[in-house]
Protein backbone atom coordinates (compact mmCIF):
# COMPACT_ATOMS: atom_id res chain seq x y z
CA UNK A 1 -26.08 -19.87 29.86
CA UNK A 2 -23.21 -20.64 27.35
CA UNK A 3 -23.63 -18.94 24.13
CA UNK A 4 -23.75 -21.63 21.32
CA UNK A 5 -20.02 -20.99 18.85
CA UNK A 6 -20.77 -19.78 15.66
CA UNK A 7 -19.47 -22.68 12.59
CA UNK A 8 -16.23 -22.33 11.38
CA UNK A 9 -12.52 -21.30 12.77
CA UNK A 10 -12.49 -19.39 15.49
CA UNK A 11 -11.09 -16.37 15.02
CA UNK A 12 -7.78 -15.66 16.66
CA UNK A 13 -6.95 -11.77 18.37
CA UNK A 14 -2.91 -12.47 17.87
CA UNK A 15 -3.11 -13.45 14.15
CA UNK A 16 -5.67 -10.30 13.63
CA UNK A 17 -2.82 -8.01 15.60
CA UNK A 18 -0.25 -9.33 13.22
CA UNK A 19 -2.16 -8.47 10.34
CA UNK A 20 -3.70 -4.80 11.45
CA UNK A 21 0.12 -4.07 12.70
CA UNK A 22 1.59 -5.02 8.88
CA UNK A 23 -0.98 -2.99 7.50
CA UNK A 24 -0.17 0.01 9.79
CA UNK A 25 3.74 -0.49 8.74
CA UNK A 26 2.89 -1.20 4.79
CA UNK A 27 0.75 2.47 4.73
CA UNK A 28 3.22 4.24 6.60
CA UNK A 29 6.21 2.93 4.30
CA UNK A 30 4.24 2.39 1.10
CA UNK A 31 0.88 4.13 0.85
CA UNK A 32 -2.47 3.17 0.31
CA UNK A 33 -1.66 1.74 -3.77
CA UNK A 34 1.83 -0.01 -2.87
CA UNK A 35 0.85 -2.95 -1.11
CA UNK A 36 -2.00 -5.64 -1.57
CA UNK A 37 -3.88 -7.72 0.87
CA UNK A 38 -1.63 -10.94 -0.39
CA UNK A 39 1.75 -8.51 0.86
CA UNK A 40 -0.21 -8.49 4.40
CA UNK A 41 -0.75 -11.81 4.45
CA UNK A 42 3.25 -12.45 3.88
CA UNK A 43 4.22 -9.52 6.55
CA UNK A 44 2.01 -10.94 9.28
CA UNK A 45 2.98 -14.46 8.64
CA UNK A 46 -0.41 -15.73 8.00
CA UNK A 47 -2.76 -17.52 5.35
CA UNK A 48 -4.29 -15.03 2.54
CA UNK A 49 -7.51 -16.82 4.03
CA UNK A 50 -7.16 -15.30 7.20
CA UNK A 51 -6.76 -12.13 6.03
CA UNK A 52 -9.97 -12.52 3.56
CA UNK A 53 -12.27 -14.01 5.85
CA UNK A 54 -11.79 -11.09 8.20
CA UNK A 55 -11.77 -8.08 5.76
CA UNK A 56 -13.50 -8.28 2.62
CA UNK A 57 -11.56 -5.46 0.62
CA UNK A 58 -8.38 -3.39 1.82
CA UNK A 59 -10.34 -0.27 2.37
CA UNK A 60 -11.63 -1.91 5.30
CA UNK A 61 -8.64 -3.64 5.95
CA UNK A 62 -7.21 -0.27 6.43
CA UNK A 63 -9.73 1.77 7.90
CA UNK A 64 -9.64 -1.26 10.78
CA UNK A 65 -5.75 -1.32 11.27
CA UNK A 66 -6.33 2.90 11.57
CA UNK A 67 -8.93 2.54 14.30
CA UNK A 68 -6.36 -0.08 15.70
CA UNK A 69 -3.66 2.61 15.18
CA UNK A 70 -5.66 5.23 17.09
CA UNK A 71 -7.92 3.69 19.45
CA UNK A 72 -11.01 4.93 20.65
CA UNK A 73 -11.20 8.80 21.40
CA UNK A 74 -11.37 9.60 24.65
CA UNK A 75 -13.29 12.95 25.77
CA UNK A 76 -11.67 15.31 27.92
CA UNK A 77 -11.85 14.93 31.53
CA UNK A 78 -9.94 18.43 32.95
CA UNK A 79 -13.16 20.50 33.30
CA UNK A 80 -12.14 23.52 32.16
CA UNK A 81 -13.00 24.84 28.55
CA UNK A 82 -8.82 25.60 28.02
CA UNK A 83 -7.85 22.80 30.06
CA UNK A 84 -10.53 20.16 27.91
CA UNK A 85 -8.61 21.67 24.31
CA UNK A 86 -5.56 21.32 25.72
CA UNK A 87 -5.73 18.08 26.98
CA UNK A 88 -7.25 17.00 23.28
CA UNK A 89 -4.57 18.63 21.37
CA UNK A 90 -1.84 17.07 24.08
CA UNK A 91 -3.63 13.50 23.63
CA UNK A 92 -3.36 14.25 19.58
CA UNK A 93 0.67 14.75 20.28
CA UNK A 94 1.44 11.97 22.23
CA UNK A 95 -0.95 9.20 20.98
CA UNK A 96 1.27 6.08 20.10
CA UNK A 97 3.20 5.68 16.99
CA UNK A 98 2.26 9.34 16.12
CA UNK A 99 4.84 9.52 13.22
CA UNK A 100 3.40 6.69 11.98
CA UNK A 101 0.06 7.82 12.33
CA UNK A 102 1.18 11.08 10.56
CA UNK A 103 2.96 9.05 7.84
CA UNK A 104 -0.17 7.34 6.60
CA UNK A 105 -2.33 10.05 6.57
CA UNK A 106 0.43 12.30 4.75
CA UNK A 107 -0.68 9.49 2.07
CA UNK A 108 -4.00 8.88 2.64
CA UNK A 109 -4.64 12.54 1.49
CA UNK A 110 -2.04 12.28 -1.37
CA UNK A 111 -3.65 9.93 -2.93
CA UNK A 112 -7.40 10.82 -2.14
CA UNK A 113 -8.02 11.89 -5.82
CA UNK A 114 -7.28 7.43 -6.46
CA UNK A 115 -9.46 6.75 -3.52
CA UNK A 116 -11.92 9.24 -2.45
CA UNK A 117 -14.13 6.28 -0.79
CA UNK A 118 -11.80 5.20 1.44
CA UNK A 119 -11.04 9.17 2.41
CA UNK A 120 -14.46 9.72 3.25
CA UNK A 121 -14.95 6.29 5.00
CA UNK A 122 -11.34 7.87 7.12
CA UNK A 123 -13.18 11.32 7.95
CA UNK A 124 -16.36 9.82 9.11
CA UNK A 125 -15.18 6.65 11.31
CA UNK A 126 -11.25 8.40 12.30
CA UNK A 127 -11.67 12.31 12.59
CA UNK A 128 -15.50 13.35 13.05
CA UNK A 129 -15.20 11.49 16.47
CA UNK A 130 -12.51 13.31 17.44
CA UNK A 131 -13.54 16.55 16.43
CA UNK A 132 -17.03 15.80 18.12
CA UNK A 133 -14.61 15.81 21.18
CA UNK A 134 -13.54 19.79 20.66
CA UNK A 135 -17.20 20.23 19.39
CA UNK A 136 -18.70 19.50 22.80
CA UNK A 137 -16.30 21.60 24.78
CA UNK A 138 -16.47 24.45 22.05
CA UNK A 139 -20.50 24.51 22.61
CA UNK A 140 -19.69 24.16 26.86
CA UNK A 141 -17.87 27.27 26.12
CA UNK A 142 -20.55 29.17 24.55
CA UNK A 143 -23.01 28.03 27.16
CA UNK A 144 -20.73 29.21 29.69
CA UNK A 145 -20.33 32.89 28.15
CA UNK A 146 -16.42 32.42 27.55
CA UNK A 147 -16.37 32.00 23.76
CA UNK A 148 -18.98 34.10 21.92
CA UNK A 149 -22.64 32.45 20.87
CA UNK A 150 -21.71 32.89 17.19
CA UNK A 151 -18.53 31.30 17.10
CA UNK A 152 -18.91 28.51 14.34
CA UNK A 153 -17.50 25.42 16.40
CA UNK A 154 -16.73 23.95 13.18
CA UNK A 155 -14.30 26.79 12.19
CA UNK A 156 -13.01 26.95 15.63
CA UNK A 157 -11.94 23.04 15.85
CA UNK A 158 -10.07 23.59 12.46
CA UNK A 159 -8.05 26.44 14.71
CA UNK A 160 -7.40 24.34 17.75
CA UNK A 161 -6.21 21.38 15.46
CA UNK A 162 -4.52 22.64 12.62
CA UNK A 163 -1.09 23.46 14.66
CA UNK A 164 -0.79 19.62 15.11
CA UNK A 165 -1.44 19.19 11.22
CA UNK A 166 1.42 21.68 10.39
CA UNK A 167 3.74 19.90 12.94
CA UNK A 168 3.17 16.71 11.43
CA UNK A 169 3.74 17.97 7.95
CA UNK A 170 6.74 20.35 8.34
CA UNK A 171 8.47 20.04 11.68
CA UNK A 172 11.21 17.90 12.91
CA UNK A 173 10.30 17.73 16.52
CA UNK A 174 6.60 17.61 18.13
CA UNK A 175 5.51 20.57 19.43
CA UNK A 176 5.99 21.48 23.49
CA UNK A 177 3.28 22.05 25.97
CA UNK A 178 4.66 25.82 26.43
CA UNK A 179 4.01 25.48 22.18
CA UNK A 180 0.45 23.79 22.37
CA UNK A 181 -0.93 26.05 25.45
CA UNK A 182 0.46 29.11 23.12
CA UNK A 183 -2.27 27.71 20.11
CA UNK A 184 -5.13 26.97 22.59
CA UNK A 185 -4.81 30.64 24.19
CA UNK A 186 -4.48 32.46 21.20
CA UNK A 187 -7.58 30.31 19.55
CA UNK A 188 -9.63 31.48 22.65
CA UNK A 189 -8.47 34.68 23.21
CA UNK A 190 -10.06 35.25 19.17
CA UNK A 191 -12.94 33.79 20.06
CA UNK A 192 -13.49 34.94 23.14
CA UNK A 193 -16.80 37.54 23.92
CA UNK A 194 -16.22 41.62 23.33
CA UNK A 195 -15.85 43.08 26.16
CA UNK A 196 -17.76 46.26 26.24
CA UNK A 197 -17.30 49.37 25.04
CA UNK A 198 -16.04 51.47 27.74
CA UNK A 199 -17.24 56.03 26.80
């Protein structure tokens, strides 16, 4: 059975793309306070309408073109407690457009005293996923007696993904996978159960 089509325009994927990609370019160039939805609207070569009818305000104008920017995360298919975190932190390096990516959130938390809304509304739809991701293998680790049971996952996640932080913020170069298995294995070699004492 055909599904009736709601009144008005139909909406259009290639003029949305347009607009989420001129977003993406306008953070990473500008920041959060240097552009305005009418700039957009120029950029992607469409009507101010278009842009209005699909996103109300430019917090969710942004949050959208950063979901577009990142995708959905994907969890961890290797099996392995090391081999899971190291695929997550390897997926974190090579996503697409990761300068840009690291760009706009370089700004994002710059300027999160101007827009704290928008920060939170970035943590809860952008990173909790993805830290859900190490979550689950961090609490498959416990289960399976190779990190310890009071390991605080939450902690733990900050340790796996805070060498991709400090690459985007102070390195020229991304880091290797010699570089990212060093993190992972020092993370679970800290966290890893006592072994015990031997008389």
């Amino acid at each position: 059975m055909t599904q009736p089509r709601r009144p008005g325009r139909p909406r259009s994927e290639e003029a949305d793309t347009a607009v989420l990609q001129s977003t993406l370019e306008l953070l990473a160039e500008h920041g959060v306070h240097g552009f305005g939805m009418e700039t957009v609207a120029q950029k992607a070569g469409v009507a101010k309408t278009t842009v209005y009818r699909r996103w109300p305000n430019k917090n969710e104008l942004v949050l959208d073109a950063l979901v577009h920017l990142k995708g959905a995360p994907e969890p961890p298919s290797e099996g392995s407690v090391r081999g899971d975190l190291l695929q997550i932190v390897t997926r974190m390096r090579d996503q697409p457009r990761a300068d840009t990516g690291a760009r706009i959130i370089r700004h994002i938390m710059a300027e999160q005293e101007c827009c704290p809304e928008l920060v939170v509304q970035f943590r809860d739809r952008i990173v909790r996923p993805r830290r859900e991701l190490c979550h689950d293998v961090l609490r498959r680790g416990i289960a399976e007696g190779v990190i310890r049971a009071e390991v605080d996952v939450e902690l733990a996640t900050d340790l796996v993904c805070s060498s991709l932080l400090v690459c985007h913020m102070s390195r020229a170069r991304a880091y290797s996978d010699i570089e990212l298995a060093f993190f992972v294995d020092t993370v679970l070699t800290g966290i890893a159960p006592t072994p015990p004492a031997t008389n």
